[in-house]
N, C-alpha and C. Protein backbone atom coordinates (compact mmCIF):
# COMPACT_ATOMS: atom_id res chain seq x y z
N UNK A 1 -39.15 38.50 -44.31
CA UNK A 1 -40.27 39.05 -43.57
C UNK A 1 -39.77 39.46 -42.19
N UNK A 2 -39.91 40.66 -41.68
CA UNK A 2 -39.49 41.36 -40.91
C UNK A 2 -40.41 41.47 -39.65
N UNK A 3 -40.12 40.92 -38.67
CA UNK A 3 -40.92 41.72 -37.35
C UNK A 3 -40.96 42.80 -36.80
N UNK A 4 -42.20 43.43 -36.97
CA UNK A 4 -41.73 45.00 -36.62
C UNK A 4 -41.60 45.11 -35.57
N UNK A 5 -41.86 44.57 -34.36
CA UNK A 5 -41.34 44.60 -33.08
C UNK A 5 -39.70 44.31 -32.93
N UNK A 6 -39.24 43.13 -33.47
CA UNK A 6 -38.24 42.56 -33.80
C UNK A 6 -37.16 43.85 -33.87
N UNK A 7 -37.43 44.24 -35.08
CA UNK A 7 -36.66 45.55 -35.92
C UNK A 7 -36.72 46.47 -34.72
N UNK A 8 -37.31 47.24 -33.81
CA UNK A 8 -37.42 48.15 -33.43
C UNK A 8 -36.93 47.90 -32.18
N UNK A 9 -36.98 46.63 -31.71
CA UNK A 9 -36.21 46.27 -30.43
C UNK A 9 -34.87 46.46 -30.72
N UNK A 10 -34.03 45.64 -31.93
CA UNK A 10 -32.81 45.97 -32.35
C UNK A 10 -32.27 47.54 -32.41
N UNK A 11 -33.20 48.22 -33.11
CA UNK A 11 -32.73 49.34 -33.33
C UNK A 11 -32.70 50.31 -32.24
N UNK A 12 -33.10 49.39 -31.48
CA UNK A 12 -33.10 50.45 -29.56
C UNK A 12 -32.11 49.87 -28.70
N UNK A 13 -31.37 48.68 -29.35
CA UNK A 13 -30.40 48.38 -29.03
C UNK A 13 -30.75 47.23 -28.06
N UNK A 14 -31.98 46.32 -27.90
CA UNK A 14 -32.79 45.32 -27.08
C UNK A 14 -32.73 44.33 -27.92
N UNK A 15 -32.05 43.08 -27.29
CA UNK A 15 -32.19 41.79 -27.96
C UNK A 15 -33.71 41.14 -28.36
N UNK A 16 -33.95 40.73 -29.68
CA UNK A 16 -35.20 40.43 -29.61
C UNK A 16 -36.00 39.29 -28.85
N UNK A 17 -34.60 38.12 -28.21
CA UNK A 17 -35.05 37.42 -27.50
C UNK A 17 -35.40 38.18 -25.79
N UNK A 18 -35.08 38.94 -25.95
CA UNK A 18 -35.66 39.65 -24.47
C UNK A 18 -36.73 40.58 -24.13
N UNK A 19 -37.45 39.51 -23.84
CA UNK A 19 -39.29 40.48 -23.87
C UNK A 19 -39.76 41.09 -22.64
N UNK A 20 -39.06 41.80 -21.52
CA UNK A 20 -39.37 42.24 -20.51
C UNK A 20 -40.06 43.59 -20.84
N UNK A 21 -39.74 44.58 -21.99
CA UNK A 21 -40.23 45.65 -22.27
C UNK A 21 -41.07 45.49 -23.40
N UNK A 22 -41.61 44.28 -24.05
CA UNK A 22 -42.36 44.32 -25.30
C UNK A 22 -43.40 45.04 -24.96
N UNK A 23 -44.08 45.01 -24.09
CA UNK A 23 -45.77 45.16 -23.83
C UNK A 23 -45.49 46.69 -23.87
N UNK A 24 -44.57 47.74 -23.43
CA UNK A 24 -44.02 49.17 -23.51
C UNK A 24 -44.17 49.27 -24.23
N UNK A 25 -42.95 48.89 -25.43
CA UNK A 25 -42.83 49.27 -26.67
C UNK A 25 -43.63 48.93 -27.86
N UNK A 26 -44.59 47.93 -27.89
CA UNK A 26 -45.66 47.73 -28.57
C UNK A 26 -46.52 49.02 -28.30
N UNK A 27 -46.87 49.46 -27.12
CA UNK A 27 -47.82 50.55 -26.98
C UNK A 27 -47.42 51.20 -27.61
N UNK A 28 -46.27 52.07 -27.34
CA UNK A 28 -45.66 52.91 -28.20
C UNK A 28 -45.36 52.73 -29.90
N UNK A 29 -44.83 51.60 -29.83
CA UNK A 29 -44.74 51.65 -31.59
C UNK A 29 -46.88 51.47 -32.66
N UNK A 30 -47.83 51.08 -31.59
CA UNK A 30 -49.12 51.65 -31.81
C UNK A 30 -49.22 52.66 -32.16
N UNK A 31 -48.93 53.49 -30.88
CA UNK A 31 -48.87 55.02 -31.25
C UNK A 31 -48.67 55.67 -32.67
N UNK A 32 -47.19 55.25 -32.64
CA UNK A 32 -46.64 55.80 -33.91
C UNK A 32 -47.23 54.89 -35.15
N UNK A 33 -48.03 54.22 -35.10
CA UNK A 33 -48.86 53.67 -36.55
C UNK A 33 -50.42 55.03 -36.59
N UNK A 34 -50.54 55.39 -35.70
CA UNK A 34 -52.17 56.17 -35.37
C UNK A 34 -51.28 57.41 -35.66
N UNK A 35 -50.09 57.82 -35.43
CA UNK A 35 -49.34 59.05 -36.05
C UNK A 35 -49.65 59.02 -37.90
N UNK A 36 -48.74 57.88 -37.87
CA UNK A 36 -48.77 57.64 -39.29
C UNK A 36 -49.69 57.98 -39.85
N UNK A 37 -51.18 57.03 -39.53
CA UNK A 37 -52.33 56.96 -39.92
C UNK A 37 -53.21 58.58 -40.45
N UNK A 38 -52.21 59.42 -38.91
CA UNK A 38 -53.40 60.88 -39.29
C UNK A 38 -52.62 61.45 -40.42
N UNK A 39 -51.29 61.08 -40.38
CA UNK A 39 -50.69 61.70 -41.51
C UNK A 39 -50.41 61.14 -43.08
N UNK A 40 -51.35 60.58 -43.18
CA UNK A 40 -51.91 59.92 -44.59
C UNK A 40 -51.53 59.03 -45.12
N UNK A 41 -50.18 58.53 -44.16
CA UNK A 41 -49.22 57.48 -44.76
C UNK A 41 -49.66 56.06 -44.54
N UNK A 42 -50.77 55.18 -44.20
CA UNK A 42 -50.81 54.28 -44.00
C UNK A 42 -52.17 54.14 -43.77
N UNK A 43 -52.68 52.72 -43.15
CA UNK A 43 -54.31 52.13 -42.92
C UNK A 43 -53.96 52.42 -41.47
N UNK A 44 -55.14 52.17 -40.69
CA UNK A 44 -55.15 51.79 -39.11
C UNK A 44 -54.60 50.96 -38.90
N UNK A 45 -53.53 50.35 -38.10
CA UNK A 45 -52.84 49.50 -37.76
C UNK A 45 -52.33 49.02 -36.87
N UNK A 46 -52.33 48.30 -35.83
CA UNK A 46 -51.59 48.18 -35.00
C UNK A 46 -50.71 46.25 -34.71
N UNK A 47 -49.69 46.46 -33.75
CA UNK A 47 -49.43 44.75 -33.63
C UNK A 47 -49.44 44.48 -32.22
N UNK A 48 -49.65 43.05 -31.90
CA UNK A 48 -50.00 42.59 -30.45
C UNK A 48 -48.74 41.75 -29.89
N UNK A 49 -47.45 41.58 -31.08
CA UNK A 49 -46.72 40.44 -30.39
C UNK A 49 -45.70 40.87 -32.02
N UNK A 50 -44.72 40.07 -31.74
CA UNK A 50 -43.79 40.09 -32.49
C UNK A 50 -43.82 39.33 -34.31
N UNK A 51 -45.22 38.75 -34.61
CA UNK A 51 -45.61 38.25 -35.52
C UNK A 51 -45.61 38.54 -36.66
N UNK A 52 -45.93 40.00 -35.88
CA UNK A 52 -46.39 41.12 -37.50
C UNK A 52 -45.51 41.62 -38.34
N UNK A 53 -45.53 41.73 -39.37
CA UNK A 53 -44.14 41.91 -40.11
C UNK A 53 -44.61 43.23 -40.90
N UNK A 54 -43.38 43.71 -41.43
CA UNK A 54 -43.53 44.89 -42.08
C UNK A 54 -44.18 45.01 -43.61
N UNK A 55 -44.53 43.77 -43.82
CA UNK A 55 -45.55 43.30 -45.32
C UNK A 55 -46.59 43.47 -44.65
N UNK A 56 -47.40 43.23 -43.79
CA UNK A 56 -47.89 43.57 -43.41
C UNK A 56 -48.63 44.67 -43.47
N UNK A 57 -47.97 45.80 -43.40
CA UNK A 57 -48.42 46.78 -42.96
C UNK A 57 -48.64 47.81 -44.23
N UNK A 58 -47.45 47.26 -45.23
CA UNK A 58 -47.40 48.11 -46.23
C UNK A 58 -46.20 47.20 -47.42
N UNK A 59 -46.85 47.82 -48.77
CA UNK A 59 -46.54 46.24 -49.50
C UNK A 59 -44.91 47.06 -50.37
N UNK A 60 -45.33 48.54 -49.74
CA UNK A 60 -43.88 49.71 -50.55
C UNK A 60 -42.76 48.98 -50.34
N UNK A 61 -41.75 48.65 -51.50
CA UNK A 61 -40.96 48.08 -51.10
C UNK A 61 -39.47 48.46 -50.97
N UNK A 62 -39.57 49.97 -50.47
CA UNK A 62 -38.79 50.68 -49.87
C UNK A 62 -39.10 51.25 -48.18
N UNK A 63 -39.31 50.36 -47.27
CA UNK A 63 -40.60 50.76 -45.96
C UNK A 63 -38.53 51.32 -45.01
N UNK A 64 -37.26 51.71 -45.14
CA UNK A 64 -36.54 52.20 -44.45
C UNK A 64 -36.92 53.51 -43.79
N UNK A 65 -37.85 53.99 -44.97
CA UNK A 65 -38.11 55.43 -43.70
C UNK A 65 -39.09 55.85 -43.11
N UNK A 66 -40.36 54.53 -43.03
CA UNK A 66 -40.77 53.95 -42.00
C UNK A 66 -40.04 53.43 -41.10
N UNK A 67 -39.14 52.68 -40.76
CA UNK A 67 -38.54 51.88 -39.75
C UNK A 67 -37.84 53.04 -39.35
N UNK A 68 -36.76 54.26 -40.19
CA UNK A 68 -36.41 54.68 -39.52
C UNK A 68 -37.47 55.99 -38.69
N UNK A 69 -38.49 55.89 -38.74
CA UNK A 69 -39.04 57.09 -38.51
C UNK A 69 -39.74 56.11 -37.26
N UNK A 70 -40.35 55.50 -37.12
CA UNK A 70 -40.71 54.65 -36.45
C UNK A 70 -39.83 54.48 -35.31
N UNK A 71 -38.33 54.00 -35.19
CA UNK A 71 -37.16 54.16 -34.63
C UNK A 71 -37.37 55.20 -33.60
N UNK A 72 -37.16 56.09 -34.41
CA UNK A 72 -37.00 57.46 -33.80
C UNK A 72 -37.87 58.14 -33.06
N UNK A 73 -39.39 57.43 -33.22
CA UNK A 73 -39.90 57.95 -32.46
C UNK A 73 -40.10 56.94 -31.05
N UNK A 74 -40.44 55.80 -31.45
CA UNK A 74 -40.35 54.96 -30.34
C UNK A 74 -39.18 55.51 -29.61
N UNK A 75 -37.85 55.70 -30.16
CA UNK A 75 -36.97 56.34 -28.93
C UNK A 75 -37.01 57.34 -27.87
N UNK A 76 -37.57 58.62 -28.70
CA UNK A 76 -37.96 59.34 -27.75
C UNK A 76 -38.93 59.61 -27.11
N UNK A 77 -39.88 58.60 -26.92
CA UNK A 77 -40.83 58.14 -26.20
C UNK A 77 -40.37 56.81 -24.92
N UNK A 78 -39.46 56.17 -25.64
CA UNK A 78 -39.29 55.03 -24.46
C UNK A 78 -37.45 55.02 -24.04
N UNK A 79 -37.03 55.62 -24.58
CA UNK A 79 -35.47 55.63 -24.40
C UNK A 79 -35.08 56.92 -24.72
N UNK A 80 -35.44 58.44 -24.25
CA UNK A 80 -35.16 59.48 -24.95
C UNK A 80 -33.31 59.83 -24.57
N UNK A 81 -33.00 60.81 -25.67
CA UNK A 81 -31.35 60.83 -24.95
C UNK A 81 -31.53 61.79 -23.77
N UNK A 82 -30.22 61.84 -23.14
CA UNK A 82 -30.38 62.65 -22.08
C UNK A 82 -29.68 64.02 -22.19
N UNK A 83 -28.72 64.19 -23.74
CA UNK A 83 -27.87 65.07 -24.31
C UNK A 83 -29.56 66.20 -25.07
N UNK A 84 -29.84 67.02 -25.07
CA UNK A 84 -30.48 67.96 -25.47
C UNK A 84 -29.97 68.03 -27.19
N UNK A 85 -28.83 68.32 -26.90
CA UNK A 85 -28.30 68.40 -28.54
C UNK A 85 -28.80 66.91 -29.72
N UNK A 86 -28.59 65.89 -28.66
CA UNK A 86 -28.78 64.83 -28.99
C UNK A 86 -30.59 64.48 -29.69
N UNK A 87 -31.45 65.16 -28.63
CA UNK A 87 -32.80 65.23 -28.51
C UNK A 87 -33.34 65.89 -29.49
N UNK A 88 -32.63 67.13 -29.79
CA UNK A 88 -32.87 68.40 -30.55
C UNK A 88 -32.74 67.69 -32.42
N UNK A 89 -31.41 66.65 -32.72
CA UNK A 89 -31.03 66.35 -33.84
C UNK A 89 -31.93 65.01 -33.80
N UNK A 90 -32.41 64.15 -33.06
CA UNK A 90 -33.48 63.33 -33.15
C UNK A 90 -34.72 64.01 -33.75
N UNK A 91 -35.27 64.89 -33.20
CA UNK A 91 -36.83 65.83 -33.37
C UNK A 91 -36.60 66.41 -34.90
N UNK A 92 -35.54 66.78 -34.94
CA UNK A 92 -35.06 67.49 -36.64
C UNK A 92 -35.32 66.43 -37.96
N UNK A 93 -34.98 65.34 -37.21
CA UNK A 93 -34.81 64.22 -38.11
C UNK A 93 -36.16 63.79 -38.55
N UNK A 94 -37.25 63.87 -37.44
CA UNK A 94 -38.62 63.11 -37.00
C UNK A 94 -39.45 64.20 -38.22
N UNK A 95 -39.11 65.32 -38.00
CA UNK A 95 -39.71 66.11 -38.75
C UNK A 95 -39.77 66.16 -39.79
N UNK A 96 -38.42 66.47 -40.54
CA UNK A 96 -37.95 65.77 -41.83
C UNK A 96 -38.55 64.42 -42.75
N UNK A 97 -38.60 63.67 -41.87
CA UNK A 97 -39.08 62.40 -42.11
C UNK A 97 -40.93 62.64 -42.27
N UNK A 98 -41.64 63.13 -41.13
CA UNK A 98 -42.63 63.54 -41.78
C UNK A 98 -43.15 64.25 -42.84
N UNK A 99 -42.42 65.10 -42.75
CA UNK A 99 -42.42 66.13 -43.86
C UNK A 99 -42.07 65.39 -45.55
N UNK A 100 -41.24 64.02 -45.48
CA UNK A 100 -40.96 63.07 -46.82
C UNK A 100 -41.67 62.11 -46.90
N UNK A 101 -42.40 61.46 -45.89
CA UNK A 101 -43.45 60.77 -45.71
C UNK A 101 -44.63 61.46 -46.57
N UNK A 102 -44.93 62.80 -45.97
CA UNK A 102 -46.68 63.07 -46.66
C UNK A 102 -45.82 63.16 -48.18
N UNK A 103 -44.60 63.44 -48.36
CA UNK A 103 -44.51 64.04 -50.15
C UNK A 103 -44.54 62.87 -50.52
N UNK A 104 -43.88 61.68 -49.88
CA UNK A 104 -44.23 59.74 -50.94
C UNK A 104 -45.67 59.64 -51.13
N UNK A 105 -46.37 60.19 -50.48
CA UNK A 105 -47.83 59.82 -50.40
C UNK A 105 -49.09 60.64 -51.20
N UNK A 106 -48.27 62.01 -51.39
CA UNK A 106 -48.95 63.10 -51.42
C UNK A 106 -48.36 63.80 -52.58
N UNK A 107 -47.53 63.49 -53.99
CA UNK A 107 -46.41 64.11 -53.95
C UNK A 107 -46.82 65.33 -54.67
N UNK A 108 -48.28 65.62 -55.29
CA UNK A 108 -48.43 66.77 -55.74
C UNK A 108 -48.76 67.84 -54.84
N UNK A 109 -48.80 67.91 -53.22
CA UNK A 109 -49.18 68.45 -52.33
C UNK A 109 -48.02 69.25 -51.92
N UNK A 110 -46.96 69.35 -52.05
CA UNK A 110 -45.73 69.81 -51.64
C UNK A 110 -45.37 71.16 -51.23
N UNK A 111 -45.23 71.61 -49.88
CA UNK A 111 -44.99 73.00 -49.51
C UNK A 111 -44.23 74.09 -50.60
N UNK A 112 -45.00 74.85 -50.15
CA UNK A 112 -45.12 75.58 -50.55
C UNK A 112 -43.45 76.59 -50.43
């Protein structure tokens, strides 16, 4: 059982024992659940503390491109790069990822 705060601190490169920025990045990783949410992939959701785990949220038991999409956006919201190129292949990725998100969810809906 996974903390999704936990996970996302790691993956930003923040020890999880170091909570000076939780209350930030909780806002933000909110956010990106109310993203999720408009984009069909999930319930309303949000977490208040490091408790909440990624069963939680969703019982799929493939949730990597959630975390990584999740990742990615919390980054460029609270740690963006400062390389453009860098920024540019983040946003490519985010997109992508949405774009495979609605097809897990949606899969007879598929662009056209």
């Amino acid at each position: 059982m996974d903390s999704i705060l936990d996970t996302i601190k790691k993956l930003l490169g923040i020890d999880p024992s170091y909570t000076p920025f939780d209350a930030d990045i909780i806002i933000h990783i909110n956010s990106v659940f109310n993203i999720l949410q408009q984009l069909g992939v999930g319930p309303a959701f949000s977490i208040d503390d490091n408790s909440t785990t990624w069963d939680e949220y969703t019982t799929n038991a493939d949730v990597s491109m959630l975390k990584t999409y999740m990742y990615l956006k919390v980054k460029m919201i609270f740690d963006p790069p400062l390389s453009s190129v860098s920024a540019s292949a983040y946003n490519e990725t985010i997109k992508e990822l949405e774009w495979r998100l609605n097809v897990a969810v949606d899969p007879g809906k598929e662009e056209s």
